[in-house]
PDB file of N, CA and C in Angstrom:
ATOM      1  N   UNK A   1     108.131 101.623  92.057  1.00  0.00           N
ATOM      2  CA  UNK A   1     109.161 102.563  92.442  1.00  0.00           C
ATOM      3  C   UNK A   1     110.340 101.804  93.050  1.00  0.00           C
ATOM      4  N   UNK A   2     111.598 102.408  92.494  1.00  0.00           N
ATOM      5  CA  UNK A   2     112.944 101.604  93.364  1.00  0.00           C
ATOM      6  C   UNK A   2     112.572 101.636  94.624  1.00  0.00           C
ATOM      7  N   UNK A   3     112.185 102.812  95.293  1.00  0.00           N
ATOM      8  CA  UNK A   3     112.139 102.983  96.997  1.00  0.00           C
ATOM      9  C   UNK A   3     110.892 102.492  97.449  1.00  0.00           C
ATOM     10  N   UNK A   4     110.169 101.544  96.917  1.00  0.00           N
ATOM     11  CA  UNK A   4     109.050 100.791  97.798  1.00  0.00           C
ATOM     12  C   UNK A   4     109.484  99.492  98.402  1.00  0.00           C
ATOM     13  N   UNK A   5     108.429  99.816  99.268  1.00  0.00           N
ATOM     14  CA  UNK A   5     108.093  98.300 100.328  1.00  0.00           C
ATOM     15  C   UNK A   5     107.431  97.772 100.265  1.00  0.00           C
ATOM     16  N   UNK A   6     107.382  96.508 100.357  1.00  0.00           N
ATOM     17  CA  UNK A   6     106.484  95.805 100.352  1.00  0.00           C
ATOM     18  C   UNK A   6     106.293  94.525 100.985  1.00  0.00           C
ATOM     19  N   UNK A   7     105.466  94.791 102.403  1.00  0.00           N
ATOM     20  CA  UNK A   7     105.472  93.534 103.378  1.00  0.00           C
ATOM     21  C   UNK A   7     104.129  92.349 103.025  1.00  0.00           C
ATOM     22  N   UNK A   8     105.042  91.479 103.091  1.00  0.00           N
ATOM     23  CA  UNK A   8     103.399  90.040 103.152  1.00  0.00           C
ATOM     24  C   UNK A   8     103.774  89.347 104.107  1.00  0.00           C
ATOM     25  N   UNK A   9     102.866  88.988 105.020  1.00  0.00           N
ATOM     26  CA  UNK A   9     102.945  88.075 106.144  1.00  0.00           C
ATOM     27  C   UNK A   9     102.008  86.799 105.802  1.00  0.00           C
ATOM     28  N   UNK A  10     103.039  85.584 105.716  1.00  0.00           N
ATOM     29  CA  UNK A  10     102.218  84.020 105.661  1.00  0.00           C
ATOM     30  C   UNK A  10     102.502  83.405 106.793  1.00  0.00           C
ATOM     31  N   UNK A  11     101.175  82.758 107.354  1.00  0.00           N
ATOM     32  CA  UNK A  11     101.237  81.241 107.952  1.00  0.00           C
ATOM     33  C   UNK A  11     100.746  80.406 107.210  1.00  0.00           C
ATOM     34  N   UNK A  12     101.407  79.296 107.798  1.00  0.00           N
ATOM     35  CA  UNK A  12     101.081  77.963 107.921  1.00  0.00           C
ATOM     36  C   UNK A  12      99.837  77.185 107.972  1.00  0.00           C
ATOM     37  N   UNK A  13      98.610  78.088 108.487  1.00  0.00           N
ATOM     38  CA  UNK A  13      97.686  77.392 108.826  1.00  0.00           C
ATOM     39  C   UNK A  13      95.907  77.996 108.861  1.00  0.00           C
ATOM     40  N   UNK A  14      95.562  77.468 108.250  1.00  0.00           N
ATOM     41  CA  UNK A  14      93.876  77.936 108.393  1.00  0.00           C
ATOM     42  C   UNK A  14      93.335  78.399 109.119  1.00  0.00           C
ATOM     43  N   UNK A  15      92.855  79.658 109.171  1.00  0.00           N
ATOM     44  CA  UNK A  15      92.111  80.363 110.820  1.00  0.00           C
ATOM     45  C   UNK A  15      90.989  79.636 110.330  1.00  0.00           C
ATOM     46  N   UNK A  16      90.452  79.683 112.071  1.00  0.00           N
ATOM     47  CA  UNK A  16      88.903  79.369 112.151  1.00  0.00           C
ATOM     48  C   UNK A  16      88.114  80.590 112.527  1.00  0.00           C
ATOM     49  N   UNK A  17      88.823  81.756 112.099  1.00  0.00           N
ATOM     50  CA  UNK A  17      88.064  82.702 112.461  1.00  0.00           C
ATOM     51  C   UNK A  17      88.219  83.725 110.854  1.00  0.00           C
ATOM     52  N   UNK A  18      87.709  84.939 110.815  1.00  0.00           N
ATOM     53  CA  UNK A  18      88.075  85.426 109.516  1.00  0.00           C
ATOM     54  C   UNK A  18      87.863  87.316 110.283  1.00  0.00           C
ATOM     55  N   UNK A  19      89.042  87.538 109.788  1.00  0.00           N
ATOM     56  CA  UNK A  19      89.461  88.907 110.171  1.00  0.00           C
ATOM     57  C   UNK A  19      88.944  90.147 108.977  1.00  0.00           C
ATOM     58  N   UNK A  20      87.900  90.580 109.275  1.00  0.00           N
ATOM     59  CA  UNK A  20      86.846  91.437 108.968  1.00  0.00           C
ATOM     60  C   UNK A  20      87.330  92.251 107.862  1.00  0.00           C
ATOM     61  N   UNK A  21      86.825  92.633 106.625  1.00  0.00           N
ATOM     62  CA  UNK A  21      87.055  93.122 105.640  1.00  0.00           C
ATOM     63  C   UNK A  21      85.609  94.089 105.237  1.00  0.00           C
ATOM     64  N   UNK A  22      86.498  95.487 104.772  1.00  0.00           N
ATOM     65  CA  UNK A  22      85.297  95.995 103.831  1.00  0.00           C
ATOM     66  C   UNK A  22      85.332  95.908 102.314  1.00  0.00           C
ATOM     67  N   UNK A  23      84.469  96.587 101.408  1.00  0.00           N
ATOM     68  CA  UNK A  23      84.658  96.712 100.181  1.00  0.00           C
ATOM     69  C   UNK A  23      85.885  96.436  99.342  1.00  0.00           C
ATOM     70  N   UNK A  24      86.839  97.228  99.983  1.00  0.00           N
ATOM     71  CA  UNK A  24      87.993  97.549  99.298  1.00  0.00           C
ATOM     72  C   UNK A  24      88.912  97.237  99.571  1.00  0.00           C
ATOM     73  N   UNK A  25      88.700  95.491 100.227  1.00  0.00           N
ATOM     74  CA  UNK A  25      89.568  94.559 101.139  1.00  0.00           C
ATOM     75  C   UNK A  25      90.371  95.105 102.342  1.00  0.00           C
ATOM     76  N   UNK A  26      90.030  95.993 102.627  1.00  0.00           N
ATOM     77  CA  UNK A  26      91.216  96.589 103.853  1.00  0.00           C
ATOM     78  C   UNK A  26      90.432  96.247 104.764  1.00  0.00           C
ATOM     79  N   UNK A  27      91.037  95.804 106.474  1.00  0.00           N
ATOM     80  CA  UNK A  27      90.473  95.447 107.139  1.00  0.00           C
ATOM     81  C   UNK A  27      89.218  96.608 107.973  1.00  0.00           C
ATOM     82  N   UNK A  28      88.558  96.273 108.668  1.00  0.00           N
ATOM     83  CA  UNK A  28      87.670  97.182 109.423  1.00  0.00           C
ATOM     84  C   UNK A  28      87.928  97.867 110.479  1.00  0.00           C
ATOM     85  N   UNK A  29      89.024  97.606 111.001  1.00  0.00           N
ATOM     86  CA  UNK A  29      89.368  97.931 111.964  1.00  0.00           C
ATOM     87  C   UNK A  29      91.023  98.635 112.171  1.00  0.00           C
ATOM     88  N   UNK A  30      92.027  97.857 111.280  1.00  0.00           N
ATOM     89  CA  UNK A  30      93.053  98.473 111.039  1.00  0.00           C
ATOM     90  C   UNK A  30      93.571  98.732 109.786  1.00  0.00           C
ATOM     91  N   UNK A  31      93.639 100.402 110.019  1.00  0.00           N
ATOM     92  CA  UNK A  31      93.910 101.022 108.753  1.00  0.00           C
ATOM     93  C   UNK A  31      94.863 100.378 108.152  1.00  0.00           C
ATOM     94  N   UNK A  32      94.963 100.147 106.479  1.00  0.00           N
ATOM     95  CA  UNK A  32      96.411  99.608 105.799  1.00  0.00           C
ATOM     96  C   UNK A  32      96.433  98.393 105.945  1.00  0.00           C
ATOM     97  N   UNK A  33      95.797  97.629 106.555  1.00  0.00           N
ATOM     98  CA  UNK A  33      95.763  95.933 106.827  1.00  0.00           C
ATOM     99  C   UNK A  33      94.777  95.500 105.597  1.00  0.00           C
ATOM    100  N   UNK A  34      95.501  94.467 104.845  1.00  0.00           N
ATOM    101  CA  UNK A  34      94.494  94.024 104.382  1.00  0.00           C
ATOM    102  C   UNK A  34      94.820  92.477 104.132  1.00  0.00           C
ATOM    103  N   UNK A  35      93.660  91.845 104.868  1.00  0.00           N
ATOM    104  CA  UNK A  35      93.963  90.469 105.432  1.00  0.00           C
ATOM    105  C   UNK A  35      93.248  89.775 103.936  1.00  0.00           C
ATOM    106  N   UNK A  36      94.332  88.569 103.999  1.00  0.00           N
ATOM    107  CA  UNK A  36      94.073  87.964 102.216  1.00  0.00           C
ATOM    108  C   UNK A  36      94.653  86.202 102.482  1.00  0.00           C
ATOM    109  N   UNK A  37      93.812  85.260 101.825  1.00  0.00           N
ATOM    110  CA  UNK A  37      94.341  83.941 101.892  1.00  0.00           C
ATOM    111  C   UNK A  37      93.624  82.931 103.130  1.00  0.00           C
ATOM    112  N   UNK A  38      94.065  82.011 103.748  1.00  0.00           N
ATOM    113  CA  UNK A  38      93.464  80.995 104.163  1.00  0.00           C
ATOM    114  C   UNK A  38      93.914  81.387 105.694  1.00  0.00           C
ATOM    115  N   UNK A  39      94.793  82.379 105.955  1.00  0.00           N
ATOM    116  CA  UNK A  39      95.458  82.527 107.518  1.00  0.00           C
ATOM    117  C   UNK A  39      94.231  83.841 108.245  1.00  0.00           C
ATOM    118  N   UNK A  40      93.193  84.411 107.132  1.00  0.00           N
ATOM    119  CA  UNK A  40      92.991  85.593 107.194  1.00  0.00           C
ATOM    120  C   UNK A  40      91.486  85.110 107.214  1.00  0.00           C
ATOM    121  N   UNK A  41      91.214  83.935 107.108  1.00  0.00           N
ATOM    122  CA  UNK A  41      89.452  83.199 106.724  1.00  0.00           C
ATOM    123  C   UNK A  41      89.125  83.386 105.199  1.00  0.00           C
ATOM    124  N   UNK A  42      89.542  84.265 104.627  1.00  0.00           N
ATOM    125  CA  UNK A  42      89.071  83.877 103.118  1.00  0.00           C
ATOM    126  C   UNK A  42      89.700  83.226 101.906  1.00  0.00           C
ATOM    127  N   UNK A  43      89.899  81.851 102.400  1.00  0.00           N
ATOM    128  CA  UNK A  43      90.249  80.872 101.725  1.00  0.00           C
ATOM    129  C   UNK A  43      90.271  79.702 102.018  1.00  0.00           C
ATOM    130  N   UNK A  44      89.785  78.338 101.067  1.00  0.00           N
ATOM    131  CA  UNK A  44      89.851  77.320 101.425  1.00  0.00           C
ATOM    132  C   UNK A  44      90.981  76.453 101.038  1.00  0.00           C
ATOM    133  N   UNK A  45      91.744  76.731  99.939  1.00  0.00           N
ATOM    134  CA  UNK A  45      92.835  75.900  99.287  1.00  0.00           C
ATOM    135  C   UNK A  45      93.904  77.008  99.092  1.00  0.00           C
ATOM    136  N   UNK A  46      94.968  76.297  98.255  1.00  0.00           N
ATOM    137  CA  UNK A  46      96.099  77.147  97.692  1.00  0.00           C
ATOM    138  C   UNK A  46      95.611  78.308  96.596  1.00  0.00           C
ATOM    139  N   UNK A  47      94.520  77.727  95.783  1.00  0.00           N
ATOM    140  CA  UNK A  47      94.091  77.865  94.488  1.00  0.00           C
ATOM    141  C   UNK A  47      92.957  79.085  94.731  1.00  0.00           C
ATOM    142  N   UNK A  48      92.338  79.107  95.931  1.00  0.00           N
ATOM    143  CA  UNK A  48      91.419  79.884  96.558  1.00  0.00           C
ATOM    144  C   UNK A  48      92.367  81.287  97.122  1.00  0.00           C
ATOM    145  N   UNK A  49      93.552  81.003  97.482  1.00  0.00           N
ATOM    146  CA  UNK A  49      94.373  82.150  98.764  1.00  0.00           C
ATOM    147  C   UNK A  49      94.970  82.780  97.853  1.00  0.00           C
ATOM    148  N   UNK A  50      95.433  81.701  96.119  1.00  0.00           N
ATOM    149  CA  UNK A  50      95.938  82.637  95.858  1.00  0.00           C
ATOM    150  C   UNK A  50      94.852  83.496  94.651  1.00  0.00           C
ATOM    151  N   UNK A  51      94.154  82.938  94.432  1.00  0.00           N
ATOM    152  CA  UNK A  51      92.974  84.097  93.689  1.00  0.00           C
ATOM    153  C   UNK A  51      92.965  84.992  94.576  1.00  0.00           C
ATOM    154  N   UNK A  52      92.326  85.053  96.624  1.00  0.00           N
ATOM    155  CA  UNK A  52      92.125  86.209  96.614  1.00  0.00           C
ATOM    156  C   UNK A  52      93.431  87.407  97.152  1.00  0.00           C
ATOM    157  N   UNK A  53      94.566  86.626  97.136  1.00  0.00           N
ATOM    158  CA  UNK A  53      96.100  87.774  97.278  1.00  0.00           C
ATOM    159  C   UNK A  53      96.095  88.443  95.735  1.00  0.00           C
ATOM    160  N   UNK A  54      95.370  87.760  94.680  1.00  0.00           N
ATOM    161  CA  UNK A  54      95.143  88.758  93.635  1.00  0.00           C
ATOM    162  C   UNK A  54      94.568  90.020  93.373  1.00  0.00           C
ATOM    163  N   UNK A  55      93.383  89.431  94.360  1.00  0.00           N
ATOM    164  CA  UNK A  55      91.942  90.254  94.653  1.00  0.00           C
ATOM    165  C   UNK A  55      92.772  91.657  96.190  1.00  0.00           C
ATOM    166  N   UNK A  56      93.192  91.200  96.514  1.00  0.00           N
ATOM    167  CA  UNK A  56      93.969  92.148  97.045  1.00  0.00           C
ATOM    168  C   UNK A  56      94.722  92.436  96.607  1.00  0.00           C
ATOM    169  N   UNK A  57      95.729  92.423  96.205  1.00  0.00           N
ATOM    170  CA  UNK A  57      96.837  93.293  95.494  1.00  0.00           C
ATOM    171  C   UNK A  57      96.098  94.584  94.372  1.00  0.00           C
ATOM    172  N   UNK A  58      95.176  93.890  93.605  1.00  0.00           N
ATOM    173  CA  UNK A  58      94.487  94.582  92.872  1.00  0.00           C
ATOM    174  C   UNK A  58      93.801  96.141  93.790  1.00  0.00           C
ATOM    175  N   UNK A  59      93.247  95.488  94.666  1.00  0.00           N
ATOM    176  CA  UNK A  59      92.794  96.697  95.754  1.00  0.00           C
ATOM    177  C   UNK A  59      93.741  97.650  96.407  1.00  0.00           C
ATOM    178  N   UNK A  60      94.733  97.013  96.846  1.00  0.00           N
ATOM    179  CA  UNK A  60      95.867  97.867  97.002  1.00  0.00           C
ATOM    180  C   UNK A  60      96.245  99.020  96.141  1.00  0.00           C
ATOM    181  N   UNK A  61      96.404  98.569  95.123  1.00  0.00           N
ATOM    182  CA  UNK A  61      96.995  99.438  93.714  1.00  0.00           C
ATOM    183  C   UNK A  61      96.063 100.094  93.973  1.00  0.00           C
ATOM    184  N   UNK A  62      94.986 100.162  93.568  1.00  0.00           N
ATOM    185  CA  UNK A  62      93.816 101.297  93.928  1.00  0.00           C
ATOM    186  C   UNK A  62      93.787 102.264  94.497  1.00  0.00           C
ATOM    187  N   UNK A  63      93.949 101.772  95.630  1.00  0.00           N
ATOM    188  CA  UNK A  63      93.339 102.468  97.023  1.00  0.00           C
ATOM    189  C   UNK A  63      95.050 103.686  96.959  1.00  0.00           C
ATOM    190  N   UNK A  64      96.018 103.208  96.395  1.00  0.00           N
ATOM    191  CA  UNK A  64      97.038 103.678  96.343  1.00  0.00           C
ATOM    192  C   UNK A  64      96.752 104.888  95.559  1.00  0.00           C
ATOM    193  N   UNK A  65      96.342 104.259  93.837  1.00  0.00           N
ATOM    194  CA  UNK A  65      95.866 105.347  92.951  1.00  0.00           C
ATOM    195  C   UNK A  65      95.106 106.081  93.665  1.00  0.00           C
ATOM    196  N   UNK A  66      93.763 106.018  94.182  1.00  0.00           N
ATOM    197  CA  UNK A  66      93.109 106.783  94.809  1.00  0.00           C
ATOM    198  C   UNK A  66      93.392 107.881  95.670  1.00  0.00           C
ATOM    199  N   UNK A  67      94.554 107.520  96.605  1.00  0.00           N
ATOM    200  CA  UNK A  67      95.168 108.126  97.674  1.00  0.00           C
ATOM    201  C   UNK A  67      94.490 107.676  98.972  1.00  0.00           C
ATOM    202  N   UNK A  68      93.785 106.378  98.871  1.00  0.00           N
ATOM    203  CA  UNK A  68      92.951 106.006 100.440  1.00  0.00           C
ATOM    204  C   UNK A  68      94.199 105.407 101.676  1.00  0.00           C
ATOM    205  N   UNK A  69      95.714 105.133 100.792  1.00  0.00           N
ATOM    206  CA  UNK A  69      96.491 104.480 101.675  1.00  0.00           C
ATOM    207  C   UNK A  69      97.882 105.924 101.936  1.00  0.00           C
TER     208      UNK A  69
END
């Protein structure tokens, strides 16, 4: 749609922690969050963060179709 948004937030740097995900990649705790890549714990390389910003985006669209967002 012309009138969408669409925010991505990157760092720089590898958590040592990994910010909780369910099924349908959205986080567990905050609605609409859905933490993706090596800043978020699920990823080890470039090649890894960006397979799973795929694996999310894909979920997004979904959850959109669906009406879960």
């Amino acid at each position: 749609m012309e009138e969408a948004i669409l925010t991505g937030i990157e760092t720089r740097t590898s958590s040592p922690i990994r910010i909780k995900r369910n099924q349908h990649y959205q986080s567990l705790n905050t609605v609409g969050l859905y933490p993706a890549g090596e800043g978020a714990g699920y990823a080890g390389g470039i090649l890894s963060a960006g397979i799973d910003g795929i694996r999310v985006a894909e979920a997004v669209a979904l959850s959109i179709v669906a009406g879960r967002v």
